[in-house]
N, C-alpha and C. Protein backbone atom coordinates (compact mmCIF):
# COMPACT_ATOMS: atom_id res chain seq x y z
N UNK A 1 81.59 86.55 116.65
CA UNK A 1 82.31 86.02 115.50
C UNK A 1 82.23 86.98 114.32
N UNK A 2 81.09 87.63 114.09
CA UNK A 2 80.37 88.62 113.43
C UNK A 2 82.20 89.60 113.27
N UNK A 3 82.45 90.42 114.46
CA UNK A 3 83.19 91.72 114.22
C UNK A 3 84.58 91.29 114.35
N UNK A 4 84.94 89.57 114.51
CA UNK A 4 86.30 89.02 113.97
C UNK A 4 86.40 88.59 112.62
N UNK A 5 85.26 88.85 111.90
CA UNK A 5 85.28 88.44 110.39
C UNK A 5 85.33 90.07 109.53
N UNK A 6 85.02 90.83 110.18
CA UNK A 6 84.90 91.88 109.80
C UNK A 6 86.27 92.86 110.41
N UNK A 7 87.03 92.39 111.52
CA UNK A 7 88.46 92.86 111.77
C UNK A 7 89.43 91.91 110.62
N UNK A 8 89.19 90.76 110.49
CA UNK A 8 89.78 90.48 109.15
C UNK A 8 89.53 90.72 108.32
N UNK A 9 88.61 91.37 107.12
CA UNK A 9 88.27 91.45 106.16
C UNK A 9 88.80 93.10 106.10
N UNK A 10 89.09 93.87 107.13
CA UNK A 10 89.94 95.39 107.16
C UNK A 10 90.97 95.25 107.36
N UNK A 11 92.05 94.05 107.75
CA UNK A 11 93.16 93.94 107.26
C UNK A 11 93.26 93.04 105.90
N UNK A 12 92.64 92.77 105.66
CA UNK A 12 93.00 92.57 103.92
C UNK A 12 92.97 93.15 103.71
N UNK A 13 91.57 94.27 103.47
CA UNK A 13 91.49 95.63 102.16
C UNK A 13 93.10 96.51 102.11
N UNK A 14 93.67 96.53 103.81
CA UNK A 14 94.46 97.90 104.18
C UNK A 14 95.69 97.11 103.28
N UNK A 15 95.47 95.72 103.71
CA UNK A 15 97.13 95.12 102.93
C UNK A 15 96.92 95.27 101.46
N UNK A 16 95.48 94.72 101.18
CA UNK A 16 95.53 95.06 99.09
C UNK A 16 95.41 96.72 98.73
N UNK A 17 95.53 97.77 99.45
CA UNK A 17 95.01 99.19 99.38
C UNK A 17 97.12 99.44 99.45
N UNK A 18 98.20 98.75 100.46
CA UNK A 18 99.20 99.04 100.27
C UNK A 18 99.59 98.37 99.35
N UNK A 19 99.28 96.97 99.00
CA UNK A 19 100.15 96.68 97.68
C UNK A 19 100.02 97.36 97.04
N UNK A 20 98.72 97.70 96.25
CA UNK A 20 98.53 98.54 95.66
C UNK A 20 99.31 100.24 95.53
N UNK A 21 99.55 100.44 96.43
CA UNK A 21 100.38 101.49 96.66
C UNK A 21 101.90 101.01 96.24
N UNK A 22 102.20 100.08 96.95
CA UNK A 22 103.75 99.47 96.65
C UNK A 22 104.27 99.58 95.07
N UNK A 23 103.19 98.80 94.21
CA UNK A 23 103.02 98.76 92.61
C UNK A 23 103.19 99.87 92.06
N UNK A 24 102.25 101.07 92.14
CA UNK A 24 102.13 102.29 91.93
C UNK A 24 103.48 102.91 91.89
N UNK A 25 104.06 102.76 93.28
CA UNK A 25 105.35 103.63 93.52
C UNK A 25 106.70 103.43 93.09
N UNK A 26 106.86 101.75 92.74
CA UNK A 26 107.77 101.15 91.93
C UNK A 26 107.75 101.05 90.71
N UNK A 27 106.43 101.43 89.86
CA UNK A 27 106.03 101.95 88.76
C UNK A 27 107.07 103.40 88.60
N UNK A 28 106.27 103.99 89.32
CA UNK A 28 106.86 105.77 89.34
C UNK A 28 108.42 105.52 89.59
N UNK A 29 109.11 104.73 90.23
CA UNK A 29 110.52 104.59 90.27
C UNK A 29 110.90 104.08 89.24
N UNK A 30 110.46 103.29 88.32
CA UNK A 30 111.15 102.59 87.26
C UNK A 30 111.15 103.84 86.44
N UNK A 31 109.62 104.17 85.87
CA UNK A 31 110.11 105.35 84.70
C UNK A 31 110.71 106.55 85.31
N UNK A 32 111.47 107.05 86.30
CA UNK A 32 112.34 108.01 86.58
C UNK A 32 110.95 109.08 86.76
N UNK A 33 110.19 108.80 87.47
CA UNK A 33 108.99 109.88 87.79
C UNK A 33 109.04 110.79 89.32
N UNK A 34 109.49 109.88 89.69
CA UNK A 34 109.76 110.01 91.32
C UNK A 34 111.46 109.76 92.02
N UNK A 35 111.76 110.65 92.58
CA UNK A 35 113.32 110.48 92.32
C UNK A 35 113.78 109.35 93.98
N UNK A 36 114.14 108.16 93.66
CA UNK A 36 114.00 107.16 94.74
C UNK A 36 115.49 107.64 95.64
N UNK A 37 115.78 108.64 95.79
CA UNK A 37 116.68 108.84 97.00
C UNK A 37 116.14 110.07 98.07
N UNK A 38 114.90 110.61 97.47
CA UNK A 38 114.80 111.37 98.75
C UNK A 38 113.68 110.97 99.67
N UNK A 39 114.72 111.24 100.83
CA UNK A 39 114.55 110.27 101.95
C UNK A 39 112.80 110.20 102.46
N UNK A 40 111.48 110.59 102.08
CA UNK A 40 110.81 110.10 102.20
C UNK A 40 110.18 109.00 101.18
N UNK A 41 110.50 109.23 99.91
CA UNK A 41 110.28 107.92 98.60
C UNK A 41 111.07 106.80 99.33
N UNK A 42 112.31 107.66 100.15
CA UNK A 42 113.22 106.10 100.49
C UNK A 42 112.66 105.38 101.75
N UNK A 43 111.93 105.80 102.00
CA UNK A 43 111.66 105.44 103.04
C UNK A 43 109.88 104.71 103.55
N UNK A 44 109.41 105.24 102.42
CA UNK A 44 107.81 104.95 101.96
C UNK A 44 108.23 103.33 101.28
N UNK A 45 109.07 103.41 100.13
CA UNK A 45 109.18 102.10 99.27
C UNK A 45 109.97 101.19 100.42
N UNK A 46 110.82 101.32 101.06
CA UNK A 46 111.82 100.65 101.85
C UNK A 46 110.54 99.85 103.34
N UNK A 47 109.69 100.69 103.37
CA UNK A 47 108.63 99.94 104.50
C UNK A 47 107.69 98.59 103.56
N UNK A 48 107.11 99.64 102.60
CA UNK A 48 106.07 98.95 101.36
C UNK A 48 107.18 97.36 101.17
N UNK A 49 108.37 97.40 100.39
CA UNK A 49 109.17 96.37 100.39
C UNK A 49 109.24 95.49 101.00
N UNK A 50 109.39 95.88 102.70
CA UNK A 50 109.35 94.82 103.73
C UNK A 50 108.14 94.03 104.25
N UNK A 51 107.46 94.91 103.91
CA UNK A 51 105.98 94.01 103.82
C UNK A 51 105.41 93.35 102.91
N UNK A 52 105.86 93.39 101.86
CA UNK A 52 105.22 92.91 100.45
C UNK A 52 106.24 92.17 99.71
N UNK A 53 107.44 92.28 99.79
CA UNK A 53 108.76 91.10 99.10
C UNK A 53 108.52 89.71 99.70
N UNK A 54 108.41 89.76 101.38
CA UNK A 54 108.33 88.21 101.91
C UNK A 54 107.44 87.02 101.01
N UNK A 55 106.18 87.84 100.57
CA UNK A 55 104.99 87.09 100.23
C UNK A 55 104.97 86.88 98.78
N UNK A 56 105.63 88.28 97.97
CA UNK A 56 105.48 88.42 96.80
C UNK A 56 106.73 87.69 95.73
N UNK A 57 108.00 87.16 96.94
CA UNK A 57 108.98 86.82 95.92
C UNK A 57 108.80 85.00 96.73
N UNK A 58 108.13 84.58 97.11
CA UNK A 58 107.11 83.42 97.25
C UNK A 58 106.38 82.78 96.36
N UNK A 59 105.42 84.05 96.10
CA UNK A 59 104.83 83.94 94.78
C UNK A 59 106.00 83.88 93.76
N UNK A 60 106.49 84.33 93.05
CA UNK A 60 107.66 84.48 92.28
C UNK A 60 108.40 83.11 92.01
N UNK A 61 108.79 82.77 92.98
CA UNK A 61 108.99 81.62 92.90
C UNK A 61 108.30 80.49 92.19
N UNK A 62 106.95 80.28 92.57
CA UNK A 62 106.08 79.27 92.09
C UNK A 62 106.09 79.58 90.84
N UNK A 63 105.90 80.55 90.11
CA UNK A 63 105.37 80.79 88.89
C UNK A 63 106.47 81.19 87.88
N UNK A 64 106.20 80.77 86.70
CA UNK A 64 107.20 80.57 85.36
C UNK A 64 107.58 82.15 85.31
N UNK A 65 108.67 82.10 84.79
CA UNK A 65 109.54 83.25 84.30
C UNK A 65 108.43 84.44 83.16
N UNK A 66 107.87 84.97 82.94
CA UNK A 66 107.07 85.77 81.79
C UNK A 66 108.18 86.93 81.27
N UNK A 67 109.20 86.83 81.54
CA UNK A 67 109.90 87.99 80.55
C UNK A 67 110.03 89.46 81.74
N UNK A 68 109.75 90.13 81.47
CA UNK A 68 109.59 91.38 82.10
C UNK A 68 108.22 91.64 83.32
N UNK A 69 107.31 90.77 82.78
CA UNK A 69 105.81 91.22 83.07
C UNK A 69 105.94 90.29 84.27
N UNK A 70 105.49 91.20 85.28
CA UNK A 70 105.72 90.04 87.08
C UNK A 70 104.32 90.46 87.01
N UNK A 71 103.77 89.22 87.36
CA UNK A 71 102.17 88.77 88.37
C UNK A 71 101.73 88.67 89.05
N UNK A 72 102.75 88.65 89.90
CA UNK A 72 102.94 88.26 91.63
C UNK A 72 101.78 88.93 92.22
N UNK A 73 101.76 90.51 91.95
CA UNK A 73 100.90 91.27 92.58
C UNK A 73 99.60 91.42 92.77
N UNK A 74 99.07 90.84 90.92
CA UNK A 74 97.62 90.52 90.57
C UNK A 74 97.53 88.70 91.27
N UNK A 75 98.59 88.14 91.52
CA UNK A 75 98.20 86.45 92.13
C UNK A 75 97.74 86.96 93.63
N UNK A 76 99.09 87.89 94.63
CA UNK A 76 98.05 88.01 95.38
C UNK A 76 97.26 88.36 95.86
N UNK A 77 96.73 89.34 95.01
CA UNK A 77 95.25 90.52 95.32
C UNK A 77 94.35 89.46 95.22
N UNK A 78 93.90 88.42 94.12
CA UNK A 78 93.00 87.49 94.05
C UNK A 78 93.40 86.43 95.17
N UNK A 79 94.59 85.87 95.24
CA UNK A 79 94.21 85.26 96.37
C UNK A 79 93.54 85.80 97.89
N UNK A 80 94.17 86.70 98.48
CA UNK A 80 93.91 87.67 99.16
C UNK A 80 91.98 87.83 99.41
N UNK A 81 91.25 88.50 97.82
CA UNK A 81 90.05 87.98 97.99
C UNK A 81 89.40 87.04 98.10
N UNK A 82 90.32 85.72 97.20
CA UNK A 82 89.49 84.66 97.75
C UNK A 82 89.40 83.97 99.21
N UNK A 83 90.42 84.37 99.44
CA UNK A 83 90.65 83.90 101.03
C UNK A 83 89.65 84.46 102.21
N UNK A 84 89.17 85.59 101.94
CA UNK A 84 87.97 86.56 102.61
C UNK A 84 87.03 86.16 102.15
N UNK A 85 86.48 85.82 101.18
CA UNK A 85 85.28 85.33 100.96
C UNK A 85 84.94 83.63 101.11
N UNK A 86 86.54 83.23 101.16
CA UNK A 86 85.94 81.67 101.83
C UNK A 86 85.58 81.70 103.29
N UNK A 87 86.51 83.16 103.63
CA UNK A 87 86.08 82.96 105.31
C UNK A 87 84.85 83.58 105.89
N UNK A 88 84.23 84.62 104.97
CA UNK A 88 82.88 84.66 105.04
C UNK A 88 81.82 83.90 104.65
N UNK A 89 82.32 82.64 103.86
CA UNK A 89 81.14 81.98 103.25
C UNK A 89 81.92 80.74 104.54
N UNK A 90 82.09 80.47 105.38
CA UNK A 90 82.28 78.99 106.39
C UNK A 90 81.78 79.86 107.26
N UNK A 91 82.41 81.10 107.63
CA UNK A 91 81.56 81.32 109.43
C UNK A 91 80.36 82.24 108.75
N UNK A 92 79.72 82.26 107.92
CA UNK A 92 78.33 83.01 108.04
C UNK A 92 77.50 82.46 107.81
């Protein structure tokens, strides 16, 4: 049970280690830092997207409009941890 709590707890980090990346890179696309048509930016954000829109415009949903400033990302990094540490604190 031990190294199935610990194969889950390395796909969280890898999924909060790409959001994290996702954020970063759509950052660098908004202020014109990174130029989003060549074909590996297009193709880095276009994967990051498909993995991270399903969950993140979910979130989006639930939560009130803030203007410009989206949360989505910081709602699910914390959920994300709390969810690993409830599942280490029931099976340990």
């Amino acid at each position: 049970m031990n190294s199935l709590l610990m194969l889950i707890s390395s796909i969280v980090d890898l999924y909060s280690f790409t959001l994290l990346a996702y954020v970063i890179i759509s950052w660098l696309v908004a202020f014109k830092i990174i130029n989003p048509w060549q074909p590996f930016v297009r193709s880095l954000t276009t994967g990051l997207s498909r993995l991270h829109d399903p969950v993140l415009n979910a979130i989006r949903s639930v939560i009130p409009n803030l203007g410009g400033l989206d949360i989505s990302p910081v709602i699910l990094l914390l959920a994300l941890q709390f969810a690993r540490n409830l599942l280490f604190e029931i099976f340990s």
